[in-house]
Protein backbone atom coordinates (compact mmCIF):
# COMPACT_ATOMS: atom_id res chain seq x y z
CA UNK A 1 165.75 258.60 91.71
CA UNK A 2 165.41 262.48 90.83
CA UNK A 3 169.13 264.03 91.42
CA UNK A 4 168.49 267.68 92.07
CA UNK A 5 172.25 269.46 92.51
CA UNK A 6 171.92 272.72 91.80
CA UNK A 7 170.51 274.29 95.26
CA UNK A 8 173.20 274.06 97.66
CA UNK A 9 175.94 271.86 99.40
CA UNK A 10 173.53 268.77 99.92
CA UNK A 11 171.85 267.87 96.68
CA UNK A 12 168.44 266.67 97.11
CA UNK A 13 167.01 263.23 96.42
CA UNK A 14 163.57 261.73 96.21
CA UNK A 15 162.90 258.10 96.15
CA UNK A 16 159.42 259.20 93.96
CA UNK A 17 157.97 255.50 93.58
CA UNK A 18 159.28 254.00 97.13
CA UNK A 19 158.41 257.25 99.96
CA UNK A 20 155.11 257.19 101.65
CA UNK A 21 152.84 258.99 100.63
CA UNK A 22 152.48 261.17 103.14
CA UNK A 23 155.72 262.23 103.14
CA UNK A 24 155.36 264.15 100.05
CA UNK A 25 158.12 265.05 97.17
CA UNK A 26 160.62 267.29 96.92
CA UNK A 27 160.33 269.24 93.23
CA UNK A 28 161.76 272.83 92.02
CA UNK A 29 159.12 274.63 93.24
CA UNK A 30 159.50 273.13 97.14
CA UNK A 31 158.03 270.86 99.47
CA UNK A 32 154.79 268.91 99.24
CA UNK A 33 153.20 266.54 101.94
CA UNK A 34 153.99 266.69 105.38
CA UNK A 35 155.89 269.39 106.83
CA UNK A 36 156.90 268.95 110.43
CA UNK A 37 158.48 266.72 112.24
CA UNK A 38 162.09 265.67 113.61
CA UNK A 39 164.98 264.15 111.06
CA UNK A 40 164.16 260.18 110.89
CA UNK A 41 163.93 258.01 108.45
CA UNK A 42 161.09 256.98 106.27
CA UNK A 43 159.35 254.58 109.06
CA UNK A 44 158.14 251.58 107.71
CA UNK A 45 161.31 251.06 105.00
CA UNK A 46 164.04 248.38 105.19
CA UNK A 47 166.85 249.88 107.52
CA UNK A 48 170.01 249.37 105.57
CA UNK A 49 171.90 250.74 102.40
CA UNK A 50 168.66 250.51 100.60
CA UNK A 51 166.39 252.11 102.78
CA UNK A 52 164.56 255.60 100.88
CA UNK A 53 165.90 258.76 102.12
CA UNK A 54 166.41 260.35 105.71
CA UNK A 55 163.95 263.35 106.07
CA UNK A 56 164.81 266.11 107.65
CA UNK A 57 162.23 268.83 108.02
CA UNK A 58 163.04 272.49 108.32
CA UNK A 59 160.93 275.30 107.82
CA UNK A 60 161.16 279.46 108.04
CA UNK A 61 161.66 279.20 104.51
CA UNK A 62 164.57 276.62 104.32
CA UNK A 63 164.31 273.59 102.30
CA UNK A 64 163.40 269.68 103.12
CA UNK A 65 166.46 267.66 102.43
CA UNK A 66 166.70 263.93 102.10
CA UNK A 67 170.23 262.63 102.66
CA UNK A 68 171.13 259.18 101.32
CA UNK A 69 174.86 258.08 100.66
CA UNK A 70 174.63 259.12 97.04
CA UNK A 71 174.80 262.43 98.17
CA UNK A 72 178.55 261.97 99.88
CA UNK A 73 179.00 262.22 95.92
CA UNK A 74 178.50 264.53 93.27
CA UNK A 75 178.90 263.83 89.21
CA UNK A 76 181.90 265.23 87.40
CA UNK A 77 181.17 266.28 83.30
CA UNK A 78 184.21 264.71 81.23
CA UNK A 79 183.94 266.01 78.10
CA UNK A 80 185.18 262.71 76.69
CA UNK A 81 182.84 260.62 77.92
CA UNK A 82 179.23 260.66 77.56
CA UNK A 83 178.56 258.48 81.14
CA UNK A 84 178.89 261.24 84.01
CA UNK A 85 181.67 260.28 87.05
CA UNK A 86 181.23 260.20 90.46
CA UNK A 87 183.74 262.27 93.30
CA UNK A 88 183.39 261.99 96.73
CA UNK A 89 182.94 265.15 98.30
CA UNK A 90 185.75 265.01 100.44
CA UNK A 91 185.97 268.59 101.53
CA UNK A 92 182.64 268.70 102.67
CA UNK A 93 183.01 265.02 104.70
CA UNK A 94 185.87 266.74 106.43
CA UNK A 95 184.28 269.62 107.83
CA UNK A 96 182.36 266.89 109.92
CA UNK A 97 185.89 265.68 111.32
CA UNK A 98 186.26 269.13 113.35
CA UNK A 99 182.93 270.03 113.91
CA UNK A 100 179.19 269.57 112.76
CA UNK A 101 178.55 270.76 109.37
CA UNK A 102 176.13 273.99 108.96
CA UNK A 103 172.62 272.92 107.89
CA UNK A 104 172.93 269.15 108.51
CA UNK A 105 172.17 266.79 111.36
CA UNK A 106 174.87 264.69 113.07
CA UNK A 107 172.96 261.65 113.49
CA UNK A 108 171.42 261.69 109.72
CA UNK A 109 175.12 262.14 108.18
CA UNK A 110 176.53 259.42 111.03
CA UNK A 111 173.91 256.68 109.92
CA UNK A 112 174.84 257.93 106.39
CA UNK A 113 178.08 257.83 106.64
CA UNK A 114 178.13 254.28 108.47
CA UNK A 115 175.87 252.95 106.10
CA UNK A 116 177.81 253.90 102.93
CA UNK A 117 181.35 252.69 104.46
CA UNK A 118 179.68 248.93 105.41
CA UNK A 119 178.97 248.82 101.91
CA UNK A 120 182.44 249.93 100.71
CA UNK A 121 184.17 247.58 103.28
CA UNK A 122 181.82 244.73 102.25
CA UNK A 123 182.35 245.48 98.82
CA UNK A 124 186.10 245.97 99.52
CA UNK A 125 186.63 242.47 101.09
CA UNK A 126 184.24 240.23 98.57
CA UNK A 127 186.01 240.89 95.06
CA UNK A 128 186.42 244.74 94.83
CA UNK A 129 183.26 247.46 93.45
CA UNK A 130 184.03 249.81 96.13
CA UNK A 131 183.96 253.67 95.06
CA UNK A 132 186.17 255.16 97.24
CA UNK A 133 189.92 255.32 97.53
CA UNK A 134 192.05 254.56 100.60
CA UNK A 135 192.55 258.67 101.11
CA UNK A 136 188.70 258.55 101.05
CA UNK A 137 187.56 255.82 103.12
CA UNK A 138 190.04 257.37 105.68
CA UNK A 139 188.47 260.79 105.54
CA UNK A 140 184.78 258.88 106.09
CA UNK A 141 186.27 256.80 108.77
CA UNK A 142 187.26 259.86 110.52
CA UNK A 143 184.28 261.97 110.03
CA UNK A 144 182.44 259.12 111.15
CA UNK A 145 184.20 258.92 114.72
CA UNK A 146 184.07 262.14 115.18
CA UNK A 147 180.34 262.43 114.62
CA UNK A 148 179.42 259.45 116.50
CA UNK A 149 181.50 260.49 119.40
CA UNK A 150 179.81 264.01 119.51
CA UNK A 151 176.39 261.53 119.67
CA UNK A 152 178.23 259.70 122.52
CA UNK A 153 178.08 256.14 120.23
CA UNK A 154 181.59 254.72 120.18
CA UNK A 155 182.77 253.13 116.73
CA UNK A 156 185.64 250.31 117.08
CA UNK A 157 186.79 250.04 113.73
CA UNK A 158 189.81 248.14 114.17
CA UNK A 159 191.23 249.60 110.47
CA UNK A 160 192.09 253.39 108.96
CA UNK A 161 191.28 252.28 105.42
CA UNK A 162 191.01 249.36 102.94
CA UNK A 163 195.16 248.45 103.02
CA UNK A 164 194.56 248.11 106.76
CA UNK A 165 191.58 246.49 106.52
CA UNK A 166 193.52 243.81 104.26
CA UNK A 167 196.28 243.44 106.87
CA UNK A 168 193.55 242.82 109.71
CA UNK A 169 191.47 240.09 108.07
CA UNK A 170 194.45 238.21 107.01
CA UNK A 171 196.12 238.65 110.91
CA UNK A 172 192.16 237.57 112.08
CA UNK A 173 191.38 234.25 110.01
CA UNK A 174 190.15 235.89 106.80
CA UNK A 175 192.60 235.32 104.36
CA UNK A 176 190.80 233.47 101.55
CA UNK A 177 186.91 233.33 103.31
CA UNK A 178 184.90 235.95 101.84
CA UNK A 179 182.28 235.35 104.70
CA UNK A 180 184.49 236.04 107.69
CA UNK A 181 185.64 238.97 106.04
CA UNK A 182 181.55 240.25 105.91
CA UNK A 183 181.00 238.86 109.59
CA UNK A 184 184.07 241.63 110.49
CA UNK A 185 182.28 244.38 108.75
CA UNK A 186 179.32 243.36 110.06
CA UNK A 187 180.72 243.35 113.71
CA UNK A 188 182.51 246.60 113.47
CA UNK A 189 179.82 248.57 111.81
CA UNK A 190 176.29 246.87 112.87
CA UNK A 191 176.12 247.61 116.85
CA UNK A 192 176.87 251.27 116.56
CA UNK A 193 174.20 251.85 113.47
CA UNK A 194 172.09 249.52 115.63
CA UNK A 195 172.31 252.92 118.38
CA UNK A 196 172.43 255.60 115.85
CA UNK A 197 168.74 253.97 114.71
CA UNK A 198 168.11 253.89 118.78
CA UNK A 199 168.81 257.49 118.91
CA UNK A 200 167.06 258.29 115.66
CA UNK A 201 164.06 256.53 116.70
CA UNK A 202 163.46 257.69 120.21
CA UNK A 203 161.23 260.93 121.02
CA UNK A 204 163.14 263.83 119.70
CA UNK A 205 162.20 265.67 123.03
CA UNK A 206 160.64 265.51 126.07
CA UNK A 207 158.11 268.28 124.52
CA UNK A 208 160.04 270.75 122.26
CA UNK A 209 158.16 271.08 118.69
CA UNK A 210 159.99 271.74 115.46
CA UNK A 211 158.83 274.55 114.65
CA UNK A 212 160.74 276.26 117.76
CA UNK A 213 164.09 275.01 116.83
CA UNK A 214 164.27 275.59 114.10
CA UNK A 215 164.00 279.35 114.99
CA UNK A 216 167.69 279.39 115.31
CA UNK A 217 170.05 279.20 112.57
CA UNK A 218 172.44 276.72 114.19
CA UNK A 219 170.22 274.63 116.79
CA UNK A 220 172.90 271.60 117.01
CA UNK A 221 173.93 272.47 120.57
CA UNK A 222 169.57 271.86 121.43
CA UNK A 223 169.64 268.73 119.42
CA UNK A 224 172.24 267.43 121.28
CA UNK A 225 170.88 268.50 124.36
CA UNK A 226 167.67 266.73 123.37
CA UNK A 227 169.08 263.55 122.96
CA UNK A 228 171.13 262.96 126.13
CA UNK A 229 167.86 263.90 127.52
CA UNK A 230 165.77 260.73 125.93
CA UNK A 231 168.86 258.37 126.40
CA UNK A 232 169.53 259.78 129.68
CA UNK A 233 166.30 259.99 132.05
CA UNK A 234 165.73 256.38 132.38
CA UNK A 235 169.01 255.12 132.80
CA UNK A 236 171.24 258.21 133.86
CA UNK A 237 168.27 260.46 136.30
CA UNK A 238 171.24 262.63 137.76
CA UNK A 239 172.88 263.32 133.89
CA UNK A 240 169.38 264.00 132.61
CA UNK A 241 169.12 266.92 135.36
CA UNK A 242 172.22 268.33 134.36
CA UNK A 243 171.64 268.33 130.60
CA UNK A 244 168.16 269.88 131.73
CA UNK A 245 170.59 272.65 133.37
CA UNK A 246 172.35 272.74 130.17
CA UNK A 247 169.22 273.14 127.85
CA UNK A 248 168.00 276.32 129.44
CA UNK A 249 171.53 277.34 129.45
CA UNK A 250 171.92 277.03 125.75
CA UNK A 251 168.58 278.21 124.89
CA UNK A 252 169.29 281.69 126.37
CA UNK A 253 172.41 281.92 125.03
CA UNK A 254 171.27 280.81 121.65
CA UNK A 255 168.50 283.65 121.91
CA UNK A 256 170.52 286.23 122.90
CA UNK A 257 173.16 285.37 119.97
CA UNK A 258 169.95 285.66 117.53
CA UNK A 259 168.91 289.16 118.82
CA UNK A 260 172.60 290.40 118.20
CA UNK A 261 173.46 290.86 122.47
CA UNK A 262 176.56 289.54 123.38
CA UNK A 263 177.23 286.47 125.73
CA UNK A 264 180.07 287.43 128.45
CA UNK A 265 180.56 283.82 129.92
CA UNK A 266 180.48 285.44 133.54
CA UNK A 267 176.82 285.44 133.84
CA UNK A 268 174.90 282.98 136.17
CA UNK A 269 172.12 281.33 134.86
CA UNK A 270 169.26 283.39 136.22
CA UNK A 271 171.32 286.05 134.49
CA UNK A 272 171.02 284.82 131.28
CA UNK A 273 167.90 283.73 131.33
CA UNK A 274 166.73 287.32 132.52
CA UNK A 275 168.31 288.62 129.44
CA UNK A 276 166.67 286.62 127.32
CA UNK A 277 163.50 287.34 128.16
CA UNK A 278 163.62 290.48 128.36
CA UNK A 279 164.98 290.79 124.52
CA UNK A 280 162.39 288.95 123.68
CA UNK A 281 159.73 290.90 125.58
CA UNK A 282 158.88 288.00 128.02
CA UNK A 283 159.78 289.64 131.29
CA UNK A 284 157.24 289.50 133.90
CA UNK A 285 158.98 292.55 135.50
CA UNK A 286 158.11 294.61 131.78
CA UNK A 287 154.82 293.34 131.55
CA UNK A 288 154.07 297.06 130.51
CA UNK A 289 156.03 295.95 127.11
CA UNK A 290 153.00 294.05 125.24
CA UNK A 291 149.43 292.92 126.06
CA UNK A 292 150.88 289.61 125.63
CA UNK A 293 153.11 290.02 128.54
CA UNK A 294 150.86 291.98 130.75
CA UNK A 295 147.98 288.71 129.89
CA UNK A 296 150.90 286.12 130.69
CA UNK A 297 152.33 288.24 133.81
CA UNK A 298 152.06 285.39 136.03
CA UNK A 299 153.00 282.24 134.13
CA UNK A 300 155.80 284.36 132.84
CA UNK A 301 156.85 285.15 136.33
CA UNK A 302 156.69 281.35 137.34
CA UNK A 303 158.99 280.56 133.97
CA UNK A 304 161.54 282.27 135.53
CA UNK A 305 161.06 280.72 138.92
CA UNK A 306 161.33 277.10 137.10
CA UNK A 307 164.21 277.59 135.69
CA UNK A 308 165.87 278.39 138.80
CA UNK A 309 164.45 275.27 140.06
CA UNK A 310 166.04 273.29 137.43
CA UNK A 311 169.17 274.79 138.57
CA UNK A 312 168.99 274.23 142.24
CA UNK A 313 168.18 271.01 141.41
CA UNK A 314 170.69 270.09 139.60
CA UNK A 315 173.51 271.82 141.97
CA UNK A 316 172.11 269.23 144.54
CA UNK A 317 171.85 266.16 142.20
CA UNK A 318 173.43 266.68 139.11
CA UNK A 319 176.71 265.24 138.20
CA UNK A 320 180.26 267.30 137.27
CA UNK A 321 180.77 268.68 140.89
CA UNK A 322 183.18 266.42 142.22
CA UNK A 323 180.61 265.04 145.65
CA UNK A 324 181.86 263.20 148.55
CA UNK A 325 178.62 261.46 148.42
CA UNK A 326 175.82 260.18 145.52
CA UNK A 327 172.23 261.18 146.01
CA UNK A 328 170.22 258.21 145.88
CA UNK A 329 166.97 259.64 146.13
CA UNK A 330 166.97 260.74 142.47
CA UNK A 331 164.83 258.85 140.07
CA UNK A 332 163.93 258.88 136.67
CA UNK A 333 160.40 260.88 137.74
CA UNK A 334 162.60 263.78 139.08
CA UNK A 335 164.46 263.66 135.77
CA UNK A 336 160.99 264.27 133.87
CA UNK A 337 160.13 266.73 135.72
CA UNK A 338 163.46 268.90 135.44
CA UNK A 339 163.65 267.63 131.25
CA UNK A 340 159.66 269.41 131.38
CA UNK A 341 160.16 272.00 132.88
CA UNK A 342 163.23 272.88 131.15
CA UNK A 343 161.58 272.03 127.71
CA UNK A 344 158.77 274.33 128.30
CA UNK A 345 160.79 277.41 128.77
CA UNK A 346 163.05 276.74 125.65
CA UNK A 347 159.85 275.76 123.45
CA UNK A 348 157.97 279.68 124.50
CA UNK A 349 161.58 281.30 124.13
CA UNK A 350 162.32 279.81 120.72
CA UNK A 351 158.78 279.84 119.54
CA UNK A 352 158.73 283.46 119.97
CA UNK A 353 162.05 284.27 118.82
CA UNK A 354 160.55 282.26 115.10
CA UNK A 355 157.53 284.04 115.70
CA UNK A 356 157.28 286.86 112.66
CA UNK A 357 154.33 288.53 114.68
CA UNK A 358 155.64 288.43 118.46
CA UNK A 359 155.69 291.75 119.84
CA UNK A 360 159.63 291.72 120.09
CA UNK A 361 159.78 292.43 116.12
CA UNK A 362 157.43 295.46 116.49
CA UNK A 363 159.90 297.08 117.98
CA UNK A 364 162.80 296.19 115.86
């Protein structure tokens, strides 16, 4: 493995002899291979600690980085040894614990993060070799909850660390029986990576390309968005109509951030979604703005009408407003069809907000 550490936070890692080859490598002077794409990892490699790297693709000129555990640690110089030392980057593992940290994907650092601590707590309970301390593995522990949570995948880790970890096996029939010890790992750690892989593998959206999101410098809130969607239209029709809601929601407010306008909280949706289209030159009521507009008058016009849809709809069906009674008409087709709709005005609104030729910029 190549260790590149001098370009940022997360150091960058290629697995040169093990990716596919269409993936491409990751050198000093950038990115070969493909370049588009949602974070996943390498299809067709071992899930597990072993697996090659997670991709995650980003483009307008920032970097592909491929997150493995090894890079929850950086190496440490001691001038009196000639073998390099390993520190966990606990500062950066605890930004995760509040929030998500900038530039990297929850789910890529959760299946990271669960990955590395099976192997510690395996290692841990079968004759020692872990790396981290107890400090540490608490810090990872917590960061992990915390990210799986905001993915809605509950972790029950029935331990804080590795002295806790000791006190549960031996209260639980594992004093002296290295294999119970790995069946408790296994148990607490193997359904929930089984669902982070779930989530990792399933359609990123229901339609929204790369390219578009990552038009925005902080596009968590749409990724999130994107994958109640997936989880939720199937099983949950009256959530996914609400997180439809929410996706247009987010997608003008996330536009209007970019262009510098501010956000009051008092506006209604049709509001907001005025606004943004309008900063971004999409109004059908300014079609004198740009050719484009005056050529897309009409489908602009019925944009705006669809998203109003999506938001009738979901103040009849959607969930969070407290109803004496359940619609039961709702099924998972309606869902599609508000998780479409919704998709298709976020992908034209963040397409052109990446856009370095839409006529918005001519005029900035």
């Amino acid at each position: 493995m190549r260790r590149l550490t001098e370009r940022g936070p997360w150091c960058l890692a290629a697995h040169r002899a093990d990716l596919p080859a269409q993936v491409g490598l990751i050198g000093e002077a950038g990115v070969s291979g493909q370049a588009g794409g949602r974070p996943s990892r390498v299809r067709g490699m071992p899930r597990g600690p072993a697996q090659a790297a997670i991709i995650v693709v980003m483009s307008h000129g920032r970097r592909l980085r491929l997150l493995t555990s090894d890079d929850l640690f950086e190496e440490e110089e001691d001038p009196w040894d000639p073998l390099p030392s390993q520190r966990f980057r606990t500062e950066l593992v605890t930004q995760a614990i509040a929030k998500p940290i900038d530039g990297v994907d929850d789910l890529e650092l959760g299946i990271t993060l669960a990955q590395l601590l099976q192997i510690e707590f395996t290692a841990y309970g079968t004759g020692g070799g872990n790396r981290l301390t107890d400090p540490q593995a608490n810090i990872a522990l917590r960061a992990l909850k915390a990210v799986s949570q905001r993915l809605g995948v509950t972790y029950g880790v029935s331990w804080r660390d590795f002295t806790s970890f000791r006190a549960y096996w031996e209260a639980n029939d594992g004093y002296g029986s290295w294999a119970a010890r790995r069946r408790m790992v296994g148990e607490a750690f193997g359904p929930p990576l089984d669902r982070l892989y779930e989530l990792q593998d399933a359609p990123t959206s229901p339609g929204v390309v790369t390219v578009a999101v990552n038009a925005l410098q902080d596009p968590a809130a749409i990724h999130d968005h994107l994958r109640r969607l997936v989880v939720s239209v199937d099983s949950d029709p009256r959530l996914a109509v609400s997180v439809a809601k929410d996706l247009v929601e987010s997608t003008a407010k996330l536009v209007l951030r970019e262009r510098g306008e501010s956000v009051t909280g008092k506006e209604d949706l049709p509001a907001l979604v005025a606004r943004a289209q309008a900063v971004l030159q999409l109004s059908a009521a300014g079609v004198e703005a740009s050719d484009e507009a005056r050529t897309l008058k009409t489908i602009l016009g019925s944009l705006s009408r669809l998203t109003q849809g999506v938001t009738e709809l979901r103040n009849r069906v959607g969930v969070g407003h407290g109803r004496e009674a359940v619609p039961t008409w709702v099924r998972p087709r309606h869902a599609r069809l508000a998780a479409g709709a919704a998709a298709t005005w976020c992908n034209l609104m963040l397409e052109t907000l990446g856009d370095p030729d839409a006529p918005w910029r001519q005029r900035t």
